[in-house]
Protein backbone atom coordinates (compact mmCIF):
# COMPACT_ATOMS: atom_id res chain seq x y z
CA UNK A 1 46.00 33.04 -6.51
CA UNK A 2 47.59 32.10 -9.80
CA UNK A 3 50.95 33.60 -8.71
CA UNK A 4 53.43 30.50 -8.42
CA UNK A 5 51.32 27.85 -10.13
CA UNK A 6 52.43 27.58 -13.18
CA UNK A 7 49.33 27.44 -14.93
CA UNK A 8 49.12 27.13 -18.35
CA UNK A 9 53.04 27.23 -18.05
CA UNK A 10 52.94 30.86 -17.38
CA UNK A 11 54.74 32.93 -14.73
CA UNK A 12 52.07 34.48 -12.84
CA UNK A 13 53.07 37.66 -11.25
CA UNK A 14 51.16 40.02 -8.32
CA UNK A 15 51.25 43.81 -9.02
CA UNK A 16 52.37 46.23 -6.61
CA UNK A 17 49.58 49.44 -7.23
CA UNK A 18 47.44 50.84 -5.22
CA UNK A 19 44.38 48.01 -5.43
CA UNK A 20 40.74 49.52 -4.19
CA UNK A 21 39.36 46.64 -2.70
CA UNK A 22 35.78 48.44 -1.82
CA UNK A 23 33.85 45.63 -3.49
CA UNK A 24 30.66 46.24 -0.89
CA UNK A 25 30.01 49.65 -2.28
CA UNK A 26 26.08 49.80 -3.59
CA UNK A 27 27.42 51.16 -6.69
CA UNK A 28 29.79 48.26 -7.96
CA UNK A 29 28.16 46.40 -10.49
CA UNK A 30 29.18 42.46 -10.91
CA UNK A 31 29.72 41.66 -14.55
CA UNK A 32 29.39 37.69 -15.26
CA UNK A 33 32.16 36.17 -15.27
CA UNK A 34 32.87 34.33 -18.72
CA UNK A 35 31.79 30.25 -19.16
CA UNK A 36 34.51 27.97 -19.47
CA UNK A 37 33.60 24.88 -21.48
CA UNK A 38 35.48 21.17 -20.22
CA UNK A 39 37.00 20.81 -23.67
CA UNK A 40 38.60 24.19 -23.82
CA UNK A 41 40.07 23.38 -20.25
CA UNK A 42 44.66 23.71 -20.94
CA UNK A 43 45.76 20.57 -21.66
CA UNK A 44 49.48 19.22 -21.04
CA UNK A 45 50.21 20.75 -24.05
CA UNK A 46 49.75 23.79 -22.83
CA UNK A 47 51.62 23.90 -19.83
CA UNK A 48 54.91 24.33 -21.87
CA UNK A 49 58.09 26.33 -20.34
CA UNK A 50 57.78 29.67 -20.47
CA UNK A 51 59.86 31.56 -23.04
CA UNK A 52 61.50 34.99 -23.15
CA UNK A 53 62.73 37.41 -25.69
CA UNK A 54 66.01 39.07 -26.60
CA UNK A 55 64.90 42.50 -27.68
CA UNK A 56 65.21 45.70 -25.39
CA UNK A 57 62.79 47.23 -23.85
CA UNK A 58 60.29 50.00 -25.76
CA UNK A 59 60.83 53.65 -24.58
CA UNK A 60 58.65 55.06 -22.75
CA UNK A 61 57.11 58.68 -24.31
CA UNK A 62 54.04 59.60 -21.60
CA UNK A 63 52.47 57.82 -18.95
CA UNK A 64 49.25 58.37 -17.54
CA UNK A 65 46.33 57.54 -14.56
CA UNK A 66 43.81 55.10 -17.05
CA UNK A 67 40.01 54.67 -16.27
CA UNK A 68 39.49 53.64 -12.66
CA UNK A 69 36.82 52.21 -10.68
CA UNK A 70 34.24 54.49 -9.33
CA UNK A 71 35.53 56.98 -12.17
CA UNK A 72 32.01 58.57 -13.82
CA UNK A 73 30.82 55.82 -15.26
CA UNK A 74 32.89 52.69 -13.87
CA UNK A 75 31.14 51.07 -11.07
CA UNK A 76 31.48 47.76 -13.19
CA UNK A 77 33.62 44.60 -11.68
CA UNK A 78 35.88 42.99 -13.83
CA UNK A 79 36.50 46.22 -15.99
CA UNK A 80 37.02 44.55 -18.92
CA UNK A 81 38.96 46.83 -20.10
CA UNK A 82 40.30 47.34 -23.70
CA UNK A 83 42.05 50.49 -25.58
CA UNK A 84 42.94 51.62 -29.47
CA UNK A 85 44.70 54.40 -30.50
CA UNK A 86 44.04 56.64 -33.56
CA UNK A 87 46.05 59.62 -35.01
CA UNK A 88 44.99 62.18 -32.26
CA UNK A 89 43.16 60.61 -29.64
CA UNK A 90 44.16 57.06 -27.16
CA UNK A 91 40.14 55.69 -26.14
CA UNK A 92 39.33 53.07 -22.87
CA UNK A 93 36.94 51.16 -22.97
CA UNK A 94 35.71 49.32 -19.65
CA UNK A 95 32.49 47.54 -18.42
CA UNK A 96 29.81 50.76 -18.36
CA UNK A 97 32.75 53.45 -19.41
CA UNK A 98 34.30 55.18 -22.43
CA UNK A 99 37.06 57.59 -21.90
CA UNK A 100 39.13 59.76 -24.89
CA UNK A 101 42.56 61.02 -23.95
CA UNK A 102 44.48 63.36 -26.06
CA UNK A 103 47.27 61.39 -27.39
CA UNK A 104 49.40 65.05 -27.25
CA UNK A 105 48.83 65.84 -23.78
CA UNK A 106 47.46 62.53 -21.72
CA UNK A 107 44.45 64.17 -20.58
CA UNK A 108 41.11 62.86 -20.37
CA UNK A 109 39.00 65.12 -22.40
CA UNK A 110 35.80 63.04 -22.31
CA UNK A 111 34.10 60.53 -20.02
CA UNK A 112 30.74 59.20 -20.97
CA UNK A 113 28.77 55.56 -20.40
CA UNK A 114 28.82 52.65 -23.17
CA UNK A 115 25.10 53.06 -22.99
CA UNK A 116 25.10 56.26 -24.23
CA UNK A 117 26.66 55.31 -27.21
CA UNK A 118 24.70 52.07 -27.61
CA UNK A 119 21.95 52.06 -25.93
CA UNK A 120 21.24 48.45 -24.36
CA UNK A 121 24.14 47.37 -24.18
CA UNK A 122 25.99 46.56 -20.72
CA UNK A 123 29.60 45.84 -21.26
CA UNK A 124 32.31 43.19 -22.52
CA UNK A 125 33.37 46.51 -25.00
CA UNK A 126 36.04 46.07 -27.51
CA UNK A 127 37.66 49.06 -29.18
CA UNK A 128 39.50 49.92 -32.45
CA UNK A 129 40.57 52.28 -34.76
CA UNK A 130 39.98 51.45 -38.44
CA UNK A 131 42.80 53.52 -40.27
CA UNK A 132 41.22 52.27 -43.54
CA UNK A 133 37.82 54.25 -43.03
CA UNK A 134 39.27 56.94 -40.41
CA UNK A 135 36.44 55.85 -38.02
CA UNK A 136 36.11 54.14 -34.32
CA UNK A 137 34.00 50.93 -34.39
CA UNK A 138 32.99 49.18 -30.78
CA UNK A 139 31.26 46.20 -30.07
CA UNK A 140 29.62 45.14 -26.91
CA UNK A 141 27.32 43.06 -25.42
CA UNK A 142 24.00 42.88 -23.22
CA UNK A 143 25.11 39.15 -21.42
CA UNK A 144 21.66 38.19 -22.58
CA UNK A 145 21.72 37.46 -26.68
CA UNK A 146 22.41 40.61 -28.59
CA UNK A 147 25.70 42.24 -29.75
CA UNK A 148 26.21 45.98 -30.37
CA UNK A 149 28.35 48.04 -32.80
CA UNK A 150 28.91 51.44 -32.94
CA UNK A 151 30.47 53.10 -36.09
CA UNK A 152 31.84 56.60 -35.31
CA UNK A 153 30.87 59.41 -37.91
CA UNK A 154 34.33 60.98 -37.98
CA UNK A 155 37.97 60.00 -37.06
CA UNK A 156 36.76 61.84 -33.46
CA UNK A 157 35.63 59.65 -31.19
CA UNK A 158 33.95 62.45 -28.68
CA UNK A 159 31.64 63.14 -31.60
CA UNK A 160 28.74 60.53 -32.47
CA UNK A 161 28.61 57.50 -33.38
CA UNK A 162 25.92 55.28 -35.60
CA UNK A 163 24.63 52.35 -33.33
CA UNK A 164 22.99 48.94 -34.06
CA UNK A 165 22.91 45.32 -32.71
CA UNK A 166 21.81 41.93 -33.46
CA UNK A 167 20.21 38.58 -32.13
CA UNK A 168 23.52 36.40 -31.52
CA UNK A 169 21.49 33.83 -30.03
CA UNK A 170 19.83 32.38 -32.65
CA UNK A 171 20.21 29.83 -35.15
CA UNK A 172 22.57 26.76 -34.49
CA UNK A 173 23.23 29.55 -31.31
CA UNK A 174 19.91 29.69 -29.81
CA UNK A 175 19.60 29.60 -26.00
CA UNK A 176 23.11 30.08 -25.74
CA UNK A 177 24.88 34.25 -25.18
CA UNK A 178 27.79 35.94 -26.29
CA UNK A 179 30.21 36.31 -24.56
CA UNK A 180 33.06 38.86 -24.52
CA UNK A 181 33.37 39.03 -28.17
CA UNK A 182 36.40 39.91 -29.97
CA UNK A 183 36.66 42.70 -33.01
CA UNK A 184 38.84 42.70 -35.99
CA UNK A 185 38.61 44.39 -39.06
CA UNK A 186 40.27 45.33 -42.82
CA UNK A 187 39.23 47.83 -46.17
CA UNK A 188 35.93 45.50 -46.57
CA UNK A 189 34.30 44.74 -43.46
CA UNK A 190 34.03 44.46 -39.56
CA UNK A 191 34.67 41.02 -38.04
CA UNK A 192 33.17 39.65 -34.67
CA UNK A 193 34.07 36.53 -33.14
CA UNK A 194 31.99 35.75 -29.63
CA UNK A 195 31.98 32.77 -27.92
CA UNK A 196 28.61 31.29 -27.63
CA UNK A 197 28.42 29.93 -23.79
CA UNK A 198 26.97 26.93 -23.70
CA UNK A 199 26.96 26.36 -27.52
CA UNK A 200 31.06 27.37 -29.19
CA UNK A 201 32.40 29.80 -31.23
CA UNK A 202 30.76 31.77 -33.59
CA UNK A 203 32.38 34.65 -36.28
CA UNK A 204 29.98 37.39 -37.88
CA UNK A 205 31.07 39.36 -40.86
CA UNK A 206 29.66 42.57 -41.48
CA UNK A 207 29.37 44.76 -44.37
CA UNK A 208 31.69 47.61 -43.64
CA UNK A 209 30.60 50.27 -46.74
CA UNK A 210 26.72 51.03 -45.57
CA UNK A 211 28.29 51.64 -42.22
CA UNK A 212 30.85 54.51 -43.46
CA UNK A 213 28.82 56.33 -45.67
CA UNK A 214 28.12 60.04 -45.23
């Protein structure tokens, strides 16, 4: 619907893949969709003209099918979805799903639920790699008032992972939830920023060192 408006002074395009539009299936589960405060609504200043670079394009080494709906372990609507890459290994992350390709081959060698990995939690994942501690570190959230985190053990993400959340929704946040929180991260610490529906933004720093230790 955005295609040809303009909004936010972007050029709004419509893809041209196959689209699955099964959306009565039993098994599709409806993720929230996020709040939108009035004062974070685009002003005028926003709607700028679009600009475009010079460079050339990348080239392409390997292509491959990602996670799809209805794949084990995606039933979820939006997906959500979000990816890192390590030195062996290229991980989705969706609403409900986790998948590890080999970054060699582009084959799926593991599919598995977010749950599994932290229990509670039901989606709004966010992936990375941190190169610093050779580990994978997630967060997600239960659309309620917790955040989870998951801190691999090794640099392999099909192996385990260490898993732990906290009470967002609390403090100058109470009564209000996370919402699709984003991840960032350096040699010290982890770094979540979520934004508190109902309430603003909010940025948790975390300890990094008690959560890489053998």
């Amino acid at each position: 619907k955005l295609t040809g408006s303009n909004y936010a002074g972007l050029q709004w395009e419509t893809g041209t893949g196959d689209f699955n539009a099964d959306f009565q299936n039993d098994a599709v589960n409806i993720i929230p969709a996020p709040v939108l405060m009035a004062e974070d609504e685009p002003g005028e200043d926003a709607r700028i003209s679009p600009s475009r670079g010079l460079g050339t394009s990348p080239t392409l080494v390997r292509e491959f099918a990602g996670t799809r709906l209805f794949d084990s372990f995606a039933n979820s609507i939006p997906p959500d979805t979000h990816g890192a890459i390590g030195p062996d290994h290229f991980v989705i992350v969706t609403n409900t799903a986790f998948n590890v390709y080999s970054k060699a081959s582009g084959l799926r060698i593991q599919q598995r639920s977010l749950g599994s990995i932290s229990p509670g939690t039901s989606g709004d994942p966010r992936i990375l790699y941190d190169q610093y501690a050779d580990r994978w570190v997630m967060v997600s959230t239960n659309f309620n008032n917790r955040i989870y985190m998951a801190v691999s053990a090794t640099d392999d993400p099909t192996g385990s992972f260490f898993s732990f959340s906290w009470v967002a929704s609390a403090g100058s946040d109470s009564g209000c939830f996370p919402d699709y929180p984003t991840l960032g991260l350096d040699d010290d610490g982890y770094y979540v920023g979520a934004f508190m529906a109902g309430c603003g933004f909010t940025l948790f720093t975390i300890d990094k060192a008690p959560l890489v230790a053998p």
